[in-house]
Protein backbone atom coordinates (compact mmCIF):
# COMPACT_ATOMS: atom_id res chain seq x y z
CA UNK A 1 7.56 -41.35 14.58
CA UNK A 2 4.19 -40.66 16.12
CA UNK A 3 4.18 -40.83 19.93
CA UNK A 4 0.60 -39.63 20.54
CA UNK A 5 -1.98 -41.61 22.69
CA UNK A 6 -5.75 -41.65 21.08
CA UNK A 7 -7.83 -40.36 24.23
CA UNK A 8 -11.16 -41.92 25.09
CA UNK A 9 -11.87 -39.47 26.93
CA UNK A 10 -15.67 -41.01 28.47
CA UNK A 11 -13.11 -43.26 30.40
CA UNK A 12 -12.25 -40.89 32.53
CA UNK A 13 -15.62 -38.98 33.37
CA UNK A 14 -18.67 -39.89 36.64
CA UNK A 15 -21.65 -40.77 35.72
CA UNK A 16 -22.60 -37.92 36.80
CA UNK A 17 -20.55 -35.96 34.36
CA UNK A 18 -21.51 -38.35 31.62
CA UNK A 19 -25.60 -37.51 32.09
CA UNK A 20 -25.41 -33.51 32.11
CA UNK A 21 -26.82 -32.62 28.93
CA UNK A 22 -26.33 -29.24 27.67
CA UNK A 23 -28.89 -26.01 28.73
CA UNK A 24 -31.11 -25.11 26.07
CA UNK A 25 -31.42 -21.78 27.23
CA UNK A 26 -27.98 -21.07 27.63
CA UNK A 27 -27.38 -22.56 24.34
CA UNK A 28 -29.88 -19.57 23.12
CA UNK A 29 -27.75 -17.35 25.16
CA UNK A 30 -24.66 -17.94 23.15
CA UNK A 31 -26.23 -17.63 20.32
CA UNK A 32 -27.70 -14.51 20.64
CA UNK A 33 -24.58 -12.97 22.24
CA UNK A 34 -22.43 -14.65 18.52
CA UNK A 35 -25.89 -12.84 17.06
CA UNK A 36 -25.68 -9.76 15.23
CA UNK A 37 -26.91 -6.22 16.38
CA UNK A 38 -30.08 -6.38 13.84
CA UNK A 39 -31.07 -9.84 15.71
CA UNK A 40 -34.39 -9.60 17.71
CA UNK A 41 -34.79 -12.20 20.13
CA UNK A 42 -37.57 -13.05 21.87
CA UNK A 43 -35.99 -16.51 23.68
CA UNK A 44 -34.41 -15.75 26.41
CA UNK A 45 -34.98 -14.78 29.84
CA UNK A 46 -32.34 -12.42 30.43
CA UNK A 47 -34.14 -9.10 32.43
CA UNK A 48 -33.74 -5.78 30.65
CA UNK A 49 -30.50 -4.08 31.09
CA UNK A 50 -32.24 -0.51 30.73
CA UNK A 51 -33.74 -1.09 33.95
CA UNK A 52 -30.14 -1.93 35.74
CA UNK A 53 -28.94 1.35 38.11
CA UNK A 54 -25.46 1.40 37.12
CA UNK A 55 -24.66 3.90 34.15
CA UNK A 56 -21.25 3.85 34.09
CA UNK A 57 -17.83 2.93 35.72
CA UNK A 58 -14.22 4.52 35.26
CA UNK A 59 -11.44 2.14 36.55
CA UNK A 60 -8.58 4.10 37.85
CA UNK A 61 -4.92 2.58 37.40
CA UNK A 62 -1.99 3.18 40.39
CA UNK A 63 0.04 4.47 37.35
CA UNK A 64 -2.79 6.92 36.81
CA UNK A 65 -4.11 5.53 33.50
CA UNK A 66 -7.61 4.75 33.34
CA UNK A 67 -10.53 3.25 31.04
CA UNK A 68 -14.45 3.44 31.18
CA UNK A 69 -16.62 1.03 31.11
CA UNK A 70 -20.00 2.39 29.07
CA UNK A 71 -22.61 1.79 26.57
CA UNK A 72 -22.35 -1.78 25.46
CA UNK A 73 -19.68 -2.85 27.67
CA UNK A 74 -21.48 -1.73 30.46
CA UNK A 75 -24.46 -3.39 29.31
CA UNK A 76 -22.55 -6.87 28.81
CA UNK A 77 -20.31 -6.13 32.16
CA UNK A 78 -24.43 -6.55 33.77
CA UNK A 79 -25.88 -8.76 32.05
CA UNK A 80 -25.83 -12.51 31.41
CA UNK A 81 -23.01 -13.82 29.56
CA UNK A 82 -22.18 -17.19 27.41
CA UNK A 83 -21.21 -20.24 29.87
CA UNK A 84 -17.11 -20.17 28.56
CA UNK A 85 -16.43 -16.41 29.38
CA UNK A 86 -16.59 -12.98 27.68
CA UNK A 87 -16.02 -13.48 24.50
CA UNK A 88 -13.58 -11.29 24.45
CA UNK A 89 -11.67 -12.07 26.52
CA UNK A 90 -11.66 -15.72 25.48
CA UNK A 91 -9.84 -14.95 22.67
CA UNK A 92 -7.61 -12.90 24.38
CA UNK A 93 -7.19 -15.64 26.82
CA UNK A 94 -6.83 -18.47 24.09
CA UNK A 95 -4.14 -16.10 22.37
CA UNK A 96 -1.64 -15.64 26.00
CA UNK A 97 -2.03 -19.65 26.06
CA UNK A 98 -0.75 -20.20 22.51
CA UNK A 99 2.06 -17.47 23.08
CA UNK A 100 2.98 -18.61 26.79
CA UNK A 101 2.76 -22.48 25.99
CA UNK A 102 1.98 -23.12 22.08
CA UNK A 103 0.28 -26.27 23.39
CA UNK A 104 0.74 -28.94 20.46
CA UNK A 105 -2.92 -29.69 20.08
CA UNK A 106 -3.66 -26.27 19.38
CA UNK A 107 -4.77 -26.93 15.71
CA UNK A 108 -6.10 -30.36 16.29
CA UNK A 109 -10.03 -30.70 15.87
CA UNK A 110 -11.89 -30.73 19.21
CA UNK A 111 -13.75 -34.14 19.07
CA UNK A 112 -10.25 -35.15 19.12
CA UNK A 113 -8.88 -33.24 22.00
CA UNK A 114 -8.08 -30.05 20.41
CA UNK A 115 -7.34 -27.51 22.77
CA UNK A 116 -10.00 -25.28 24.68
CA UNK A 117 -10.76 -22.72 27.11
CA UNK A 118 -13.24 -21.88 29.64
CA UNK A 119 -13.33 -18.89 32.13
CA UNK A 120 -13.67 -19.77 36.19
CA UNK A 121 -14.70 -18.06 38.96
CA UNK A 122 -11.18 -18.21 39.90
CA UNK A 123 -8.99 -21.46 39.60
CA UNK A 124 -10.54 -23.15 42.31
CA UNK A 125 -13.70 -23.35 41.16
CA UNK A 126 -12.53 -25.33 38.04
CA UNK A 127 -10.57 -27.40 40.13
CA UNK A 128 -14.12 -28.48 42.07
CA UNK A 129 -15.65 -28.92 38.88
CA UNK A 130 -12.93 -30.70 37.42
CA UNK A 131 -12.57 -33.09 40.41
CA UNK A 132 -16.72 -33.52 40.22
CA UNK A 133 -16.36 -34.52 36.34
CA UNK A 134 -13.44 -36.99 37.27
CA UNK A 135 -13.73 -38.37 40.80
CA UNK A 136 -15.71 -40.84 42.28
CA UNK A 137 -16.22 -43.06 45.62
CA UNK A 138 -13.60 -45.52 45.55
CA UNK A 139 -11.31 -44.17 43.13
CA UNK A 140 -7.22 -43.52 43.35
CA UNK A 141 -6.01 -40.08 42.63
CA UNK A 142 -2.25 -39.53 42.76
CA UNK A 143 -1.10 -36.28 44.40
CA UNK A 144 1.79 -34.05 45.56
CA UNK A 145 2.71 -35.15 49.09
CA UNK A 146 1.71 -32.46 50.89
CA UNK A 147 -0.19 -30.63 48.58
CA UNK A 148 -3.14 -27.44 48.61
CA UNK A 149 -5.08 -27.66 51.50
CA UNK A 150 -7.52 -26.51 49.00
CA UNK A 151 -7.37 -29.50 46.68
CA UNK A 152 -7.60 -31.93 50.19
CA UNK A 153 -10.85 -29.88 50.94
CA UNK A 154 -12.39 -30.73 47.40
CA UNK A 155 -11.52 -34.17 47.36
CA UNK A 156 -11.68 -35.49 50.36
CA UNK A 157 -16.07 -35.20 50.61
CA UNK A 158 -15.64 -37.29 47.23
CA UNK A 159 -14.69 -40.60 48.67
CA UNK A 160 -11.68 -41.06 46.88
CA UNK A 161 -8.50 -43.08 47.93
CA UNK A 162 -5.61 -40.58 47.71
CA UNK A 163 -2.20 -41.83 46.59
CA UNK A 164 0.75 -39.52 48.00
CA UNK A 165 3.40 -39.39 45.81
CA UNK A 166 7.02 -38.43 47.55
CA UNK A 167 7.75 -34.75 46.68
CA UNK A 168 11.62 -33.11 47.30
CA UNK A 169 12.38 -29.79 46.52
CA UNK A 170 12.37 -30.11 42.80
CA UNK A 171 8.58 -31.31 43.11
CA UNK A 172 6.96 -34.86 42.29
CA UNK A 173 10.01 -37.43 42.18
CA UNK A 174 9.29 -39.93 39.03
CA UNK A 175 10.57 -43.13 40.47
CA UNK A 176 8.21 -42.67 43.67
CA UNK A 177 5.15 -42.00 41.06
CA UNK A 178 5.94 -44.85 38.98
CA UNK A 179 6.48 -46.86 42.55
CA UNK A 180 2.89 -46.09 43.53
CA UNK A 181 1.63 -47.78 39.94
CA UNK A 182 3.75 -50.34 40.30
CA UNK A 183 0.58 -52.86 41.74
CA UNK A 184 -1.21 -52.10 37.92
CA UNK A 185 0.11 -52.98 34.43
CA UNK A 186 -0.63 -50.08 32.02
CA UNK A 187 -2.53 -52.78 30.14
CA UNK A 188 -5.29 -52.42 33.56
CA UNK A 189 -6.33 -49.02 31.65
CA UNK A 190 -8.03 -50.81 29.60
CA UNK A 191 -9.99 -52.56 31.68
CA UNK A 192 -13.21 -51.40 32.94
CA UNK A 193 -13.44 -53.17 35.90
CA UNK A 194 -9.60 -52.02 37.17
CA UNK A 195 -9.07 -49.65 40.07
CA UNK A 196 -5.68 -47.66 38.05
CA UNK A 197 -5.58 -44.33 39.05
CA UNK A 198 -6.94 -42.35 36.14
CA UNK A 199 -6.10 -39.16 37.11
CA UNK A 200 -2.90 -37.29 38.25
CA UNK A 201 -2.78 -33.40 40.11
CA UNK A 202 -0.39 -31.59 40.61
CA UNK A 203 1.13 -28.55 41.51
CA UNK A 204 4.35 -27.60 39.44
CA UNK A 205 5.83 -24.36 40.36
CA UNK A 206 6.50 -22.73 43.69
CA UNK A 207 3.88 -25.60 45.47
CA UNK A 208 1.54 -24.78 48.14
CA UNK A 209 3.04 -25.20 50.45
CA UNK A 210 6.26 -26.25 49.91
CA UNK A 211 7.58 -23.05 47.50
CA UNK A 212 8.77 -26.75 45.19
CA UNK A 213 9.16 -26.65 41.13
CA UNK A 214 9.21 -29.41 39.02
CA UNK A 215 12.14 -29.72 36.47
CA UNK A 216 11.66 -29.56 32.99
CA UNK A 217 13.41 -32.94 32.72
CA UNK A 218 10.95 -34.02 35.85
CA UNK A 219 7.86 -32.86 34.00
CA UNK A 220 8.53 -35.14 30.41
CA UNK A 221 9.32 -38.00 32.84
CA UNK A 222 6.13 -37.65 34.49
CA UNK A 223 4.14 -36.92 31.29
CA UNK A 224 6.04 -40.19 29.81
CA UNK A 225 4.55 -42.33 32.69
CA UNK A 226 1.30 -40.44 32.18
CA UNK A 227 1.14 -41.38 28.22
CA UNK A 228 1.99 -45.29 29.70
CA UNK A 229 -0.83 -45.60 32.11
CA UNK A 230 -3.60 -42.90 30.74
CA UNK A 231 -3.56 -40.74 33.13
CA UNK A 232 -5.17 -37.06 32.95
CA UNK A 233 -2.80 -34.40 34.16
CA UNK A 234 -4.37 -31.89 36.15
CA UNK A 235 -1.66 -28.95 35.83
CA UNK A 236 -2.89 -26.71 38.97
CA UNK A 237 -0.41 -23.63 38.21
CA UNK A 238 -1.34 -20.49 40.08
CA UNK A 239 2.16 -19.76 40.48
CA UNK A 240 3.40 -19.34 36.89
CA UNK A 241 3.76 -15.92 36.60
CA UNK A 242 5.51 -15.92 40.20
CA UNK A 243 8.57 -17.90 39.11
CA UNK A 244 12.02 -16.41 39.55
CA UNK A 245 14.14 -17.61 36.91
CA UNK A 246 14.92 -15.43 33.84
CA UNK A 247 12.60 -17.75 31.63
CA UNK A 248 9.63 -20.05 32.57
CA UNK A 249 9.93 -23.21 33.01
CA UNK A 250 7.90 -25.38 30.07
CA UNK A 251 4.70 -26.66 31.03
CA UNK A 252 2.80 -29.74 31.03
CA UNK A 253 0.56 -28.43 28.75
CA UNK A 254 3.70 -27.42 26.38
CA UNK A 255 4.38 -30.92 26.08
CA UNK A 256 0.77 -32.28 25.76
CA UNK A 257 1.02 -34.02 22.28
CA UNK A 258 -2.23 -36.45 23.21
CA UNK A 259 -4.30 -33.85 25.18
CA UNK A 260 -4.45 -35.34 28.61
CA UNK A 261 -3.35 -32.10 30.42
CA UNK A 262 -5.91 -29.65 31.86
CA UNK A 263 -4.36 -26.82 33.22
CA UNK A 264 -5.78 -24.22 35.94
CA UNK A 265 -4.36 -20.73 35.64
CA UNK A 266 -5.24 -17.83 37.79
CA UNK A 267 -5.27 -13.94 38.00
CA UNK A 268 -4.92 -14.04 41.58
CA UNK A 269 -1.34 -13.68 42.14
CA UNK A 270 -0.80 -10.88 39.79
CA UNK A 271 -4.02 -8.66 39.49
CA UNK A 272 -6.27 -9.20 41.71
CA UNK A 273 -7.74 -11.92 44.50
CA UNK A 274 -10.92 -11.17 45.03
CA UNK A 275 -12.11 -10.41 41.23
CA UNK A 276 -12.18 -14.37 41.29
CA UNK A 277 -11.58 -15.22 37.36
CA UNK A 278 -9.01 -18.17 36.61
CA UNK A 279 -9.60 -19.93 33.28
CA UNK A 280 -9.11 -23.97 32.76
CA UNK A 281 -6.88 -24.83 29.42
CA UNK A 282 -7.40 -28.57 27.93
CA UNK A 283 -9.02 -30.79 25.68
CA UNK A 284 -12.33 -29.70 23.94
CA UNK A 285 -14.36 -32.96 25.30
CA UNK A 286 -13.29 -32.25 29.06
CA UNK A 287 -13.81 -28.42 28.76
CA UNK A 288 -17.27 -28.72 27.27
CA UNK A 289 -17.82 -31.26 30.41
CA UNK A 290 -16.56 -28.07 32.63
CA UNK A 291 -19.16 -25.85 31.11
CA UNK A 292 -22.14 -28.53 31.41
CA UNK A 293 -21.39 -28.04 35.07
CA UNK A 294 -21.21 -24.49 35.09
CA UNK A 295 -24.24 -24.42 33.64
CA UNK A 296 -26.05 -25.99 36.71
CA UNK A 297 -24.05 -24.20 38.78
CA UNK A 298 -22.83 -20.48 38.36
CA UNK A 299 -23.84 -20.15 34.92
CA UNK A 300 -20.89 -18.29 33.97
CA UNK A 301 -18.15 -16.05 36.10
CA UNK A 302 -18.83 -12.52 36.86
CA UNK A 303 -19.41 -10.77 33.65
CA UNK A 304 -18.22 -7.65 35.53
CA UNK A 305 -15.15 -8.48 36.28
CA UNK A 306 -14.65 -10.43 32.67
CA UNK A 307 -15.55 -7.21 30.43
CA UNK A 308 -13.03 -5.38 33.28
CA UNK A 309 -9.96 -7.50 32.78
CA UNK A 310 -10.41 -7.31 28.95
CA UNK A 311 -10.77 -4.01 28.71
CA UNK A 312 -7.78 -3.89 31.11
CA UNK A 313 -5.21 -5.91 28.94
CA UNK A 314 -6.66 -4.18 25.70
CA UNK A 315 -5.22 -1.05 27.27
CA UNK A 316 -1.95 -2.58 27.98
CA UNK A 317 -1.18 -4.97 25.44
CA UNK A 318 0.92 -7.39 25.75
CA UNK A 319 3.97 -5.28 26.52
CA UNK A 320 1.74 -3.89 29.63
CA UNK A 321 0.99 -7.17 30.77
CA UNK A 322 4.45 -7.81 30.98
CA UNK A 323 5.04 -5.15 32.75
CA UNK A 324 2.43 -6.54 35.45
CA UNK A 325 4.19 -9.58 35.69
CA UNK A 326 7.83 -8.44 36.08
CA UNK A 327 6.57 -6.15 38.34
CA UNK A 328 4.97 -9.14 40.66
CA UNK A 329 7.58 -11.45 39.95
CA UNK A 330 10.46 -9.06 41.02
CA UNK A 331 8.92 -7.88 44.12
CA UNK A 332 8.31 -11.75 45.38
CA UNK A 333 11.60 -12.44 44.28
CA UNK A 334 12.65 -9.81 46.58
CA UNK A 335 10.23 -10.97 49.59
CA UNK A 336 11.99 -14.07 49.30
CA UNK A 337 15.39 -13.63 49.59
CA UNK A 338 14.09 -11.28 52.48
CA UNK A 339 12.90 -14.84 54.74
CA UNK A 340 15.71 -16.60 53.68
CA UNK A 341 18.05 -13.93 55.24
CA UNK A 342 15.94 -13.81 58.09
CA UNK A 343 15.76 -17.58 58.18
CA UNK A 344 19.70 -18.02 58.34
CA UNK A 345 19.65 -15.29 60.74
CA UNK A 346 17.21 -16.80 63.13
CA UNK A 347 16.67 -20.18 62.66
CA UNK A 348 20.33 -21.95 61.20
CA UNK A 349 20.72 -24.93 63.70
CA UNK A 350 16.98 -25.39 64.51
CA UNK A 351 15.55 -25.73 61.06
CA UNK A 352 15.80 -26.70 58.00
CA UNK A 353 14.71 -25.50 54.59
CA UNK A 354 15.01 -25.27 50.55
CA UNK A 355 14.98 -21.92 49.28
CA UNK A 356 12.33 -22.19 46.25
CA UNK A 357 12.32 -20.86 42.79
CA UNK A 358 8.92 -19.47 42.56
CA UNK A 359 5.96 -18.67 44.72
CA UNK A 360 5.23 -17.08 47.84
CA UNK A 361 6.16 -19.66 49.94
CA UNK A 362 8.99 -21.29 52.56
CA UNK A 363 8.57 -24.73 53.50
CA UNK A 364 10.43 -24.94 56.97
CA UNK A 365 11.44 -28.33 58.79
CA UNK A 366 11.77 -27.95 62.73
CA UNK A 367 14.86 -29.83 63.86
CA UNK A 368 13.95 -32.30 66.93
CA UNK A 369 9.84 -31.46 66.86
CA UNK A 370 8.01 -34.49 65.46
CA UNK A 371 4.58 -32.52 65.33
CA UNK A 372 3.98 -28.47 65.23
CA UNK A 373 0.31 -29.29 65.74
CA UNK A 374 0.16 -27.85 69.05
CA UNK A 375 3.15 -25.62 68.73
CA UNK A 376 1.61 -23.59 66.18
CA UNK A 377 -2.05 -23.75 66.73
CA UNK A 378 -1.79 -23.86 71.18
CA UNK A 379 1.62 -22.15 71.75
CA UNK A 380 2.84 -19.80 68.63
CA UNK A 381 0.27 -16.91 70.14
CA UNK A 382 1.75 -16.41 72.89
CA UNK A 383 4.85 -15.76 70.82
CA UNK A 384 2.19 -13.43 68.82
CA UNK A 385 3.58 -15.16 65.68
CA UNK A 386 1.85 -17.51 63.32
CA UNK A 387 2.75 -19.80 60.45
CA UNK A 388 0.55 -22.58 58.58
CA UNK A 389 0.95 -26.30 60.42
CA UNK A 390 2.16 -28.76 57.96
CA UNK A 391 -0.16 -31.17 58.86
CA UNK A 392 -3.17 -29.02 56.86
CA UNK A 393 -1.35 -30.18 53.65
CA UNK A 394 -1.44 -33.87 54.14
CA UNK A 395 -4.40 -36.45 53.12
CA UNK A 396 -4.00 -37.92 56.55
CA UNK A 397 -5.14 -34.99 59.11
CA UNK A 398 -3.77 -37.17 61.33
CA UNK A 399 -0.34 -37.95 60.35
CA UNK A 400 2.39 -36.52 62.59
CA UNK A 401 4.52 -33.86 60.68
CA UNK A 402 7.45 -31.59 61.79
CA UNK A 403 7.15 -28.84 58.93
CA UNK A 404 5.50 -25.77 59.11
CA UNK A 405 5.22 -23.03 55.65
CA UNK A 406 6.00 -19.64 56.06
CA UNK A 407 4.48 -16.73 53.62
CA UNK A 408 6.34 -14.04 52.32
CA UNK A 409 3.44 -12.04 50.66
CA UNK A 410 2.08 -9.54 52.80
CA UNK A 411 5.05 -9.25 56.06
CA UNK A 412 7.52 -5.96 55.83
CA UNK A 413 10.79 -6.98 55.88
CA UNK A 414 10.83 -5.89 59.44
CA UNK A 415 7.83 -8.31 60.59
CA UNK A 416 9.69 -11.55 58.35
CA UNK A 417 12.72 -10.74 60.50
CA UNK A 418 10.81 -10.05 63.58
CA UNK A 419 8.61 -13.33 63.04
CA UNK A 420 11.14 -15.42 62.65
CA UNK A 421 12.98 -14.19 65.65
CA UNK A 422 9.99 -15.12 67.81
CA UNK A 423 10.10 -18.28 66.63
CA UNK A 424 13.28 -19.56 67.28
CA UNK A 425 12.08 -18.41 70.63
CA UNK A 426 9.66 -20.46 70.61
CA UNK A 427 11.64 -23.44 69.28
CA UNK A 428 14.38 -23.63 71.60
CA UNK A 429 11.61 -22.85 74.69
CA UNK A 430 10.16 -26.38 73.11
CA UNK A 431 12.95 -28.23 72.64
CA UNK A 432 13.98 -27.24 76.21
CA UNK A 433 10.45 -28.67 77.03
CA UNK A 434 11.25 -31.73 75.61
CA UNK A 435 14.72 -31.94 77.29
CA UNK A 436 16.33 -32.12 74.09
């Protein structure tokens, strides 16, 4: 039996989106970088790389390995590049997806949502795009309740109506999604004229900010409710490779039989921050949408650090990158269970918390404080202590919250236990405040 959904995928996409035409020029670009070496072109306007100051670079490992970048990687690491990435590194890129996720409309042609790939400067800067190509005044996005502070940032300038869905420790809860569609009929997606949410984000493992992971059996509800009302997925997953189980769990985009997921991955977590690439995973008519805007925009991410991360996991191979991730993974894993002792230490009886499965984060509920507002942005300094206020992570800036999120990336084990001994301090000296 067939189960898959026929995407019309203009449905979905601003008017905006649905007027950017595609560069000429930067169509010229990818062909001449597909060209081959005998090809003289006389189109474009890229400057002349001979003239560029930099000869040569030699990237140093910690392990003491190294590679060079030189000749005609140098030269492409400089110059302009095609709109999707590095080529490259594309396919390098397109082959991790299909081993990581083998998404099932991998083979499918791309008018018809067969899967493609572009490369970001970093996630976040698909997520704008993504959110430009989708969102408009007046429409209803569904979200993780809290969610990225991030995400809030993007959307909130768009005019959209956000719909929190209820969130536990295990992530989105099904029943409180399929409460919030409850005042539309799936049958309203076909109608023009109806105000049904089209889209869906969220963040499935180790959440910003509350460290929360969606079940595998939570994720195929949530894509089943998806596949009844039309919604696009947005799969925001810059926590993958920091989950802690033995296996990973299947994503969205592993179950995506109709192509409605676009997933946002990032090197952030496990290589490096500030080299900003992320790549964004989904149907061909969405991702070519993606690039239209890249093309008014940033043109294409930094070709520098694209030729650098290629040549980087040529080196290591698969088996290297691996290596990378166990090596991340294990020592979060370890930061982790580092706050959690220190939390039981310090804070049993005056908070309360989930210990999560992946991520860098702790997601801490203050017993008897209905708003850390002021405790952590007027009074945690003189504690010299500092956490994140939950209330960052909610649509409403307003809206009274008594969580705050710890992070376990950069503290010693002596500052987590340290940190959260000044803050009990400074819980009880509230509470005491408050006569409670």
């Amino acid at each position: 039996m067939d189960l898959t959904k026929k995407m019309n995928y203009s449905r979905y996409l601003t008017a905006v989106s649905l007027a950017r035409q595609p560069s000429a020029l930067r169509k010229l670009t990818a062909i001449q970088n597909a060209g081959p070496p005998t090809l003289i072109t006389l189109a474009t306007g890229a400057p002349n790389s001979t003239l560029f100051p930099f000869h040569e670079a030699t990237i140093t490992l910690k392990d003491g390995s190294s590679f060079k970048l030189s000749d005609s990687l140098m030269t492409a690491a400089l110059q302009y590049g095609p709109t999707p990435g590095f080529t490259p590194l594309v396919k390098w890129l397109k082959g991790l997806q299909q081993r990581l996720h083998n998404p099932p409309t991998l083979t499918r042609p791309g008018p018809e949502g067969g899967l493609d790939l572009v490369v970001t400067t970093g996630s976040m800067d698909g997520l704008a795009k993504a959110f430009d190509m989708l969102i408009k005044p007046g429409d209803n996005i569904l979200i993780d309740t809290p969610t990225y502070a991030g995400t809030l940032s993007a959307l909130h300038p768009l005019g959209c109506n956000f719909l929190d869905v209820q969130t536990d420790h295990c992530g989105m809860v099904p029943d409180a999604l399929r409460n919030k569609l409850s005042k539309w009929t799936p049958g309203d997606s076909k109608k023009a004229d109806s105000d049904i949410p089209k889209v869906l984000y969220t963040i499935p493992n180790g959440c910003n900010p509350t460290g929360a992971s969606l079940t595998e059996s939570r994720k195929r509800e949530i894509y089943k409710i998806a596949q009844e009302y039309d919604l696009l997925i947005m799969e925001d997953d810059p926590y993958y490779f920091l989950q802690y189980t033995d296996s990973p769990a299947p994503s969205f985009l592993s179950m995506d039989v109709d192509g409605r997921v676009l997933r946002f991955d990032s090197f952030s977590k496990i290589l490096s921050s500030g080299m900003r690439v992320g790549f964004v995973t989904g149907p061909a008519p969405l991702i070519e949408r993606v690039q239209l805007h890249m093309q008014v925009s940033v043109l294409h991410t930094s070709s520098m650090s694209q030729v650098m991360l290629f040549k980087l996991f040529d080196m290591w191979g698969d088996d290297g990158f691996k290596e990378q991730v166990k090596r991340v993974k294990t020592f979060y894993s370890q930061q982790k269970d580092i706050m959690i002792a220190a939390a039981e230490k310090w804070l049993t009886g005056l908070a309360e918390w989930h210990a999560p499965v992946a991520g860098m984060f702790l997601w801490i509920r203050l017993i008897g404080i209905e708003d850390t507002k002021s405790l952590i942005e007027e009074k945690a300094m003189s504690k010299e202590v500092l956490l994140a206020p939950g209330y960052v992570f909610l649509s409403d800036p307003n809206e009274k919250t008594s969580y705050i999120r710890a992070s376990f990336s950069q503290a010693t084990p002596e500052q987590i236990d340290k940190g959260f001994e000044r803050l009990a301090s400074l819980i009880k000296e509230e509470l005491a405040a408050q006569g409670k």
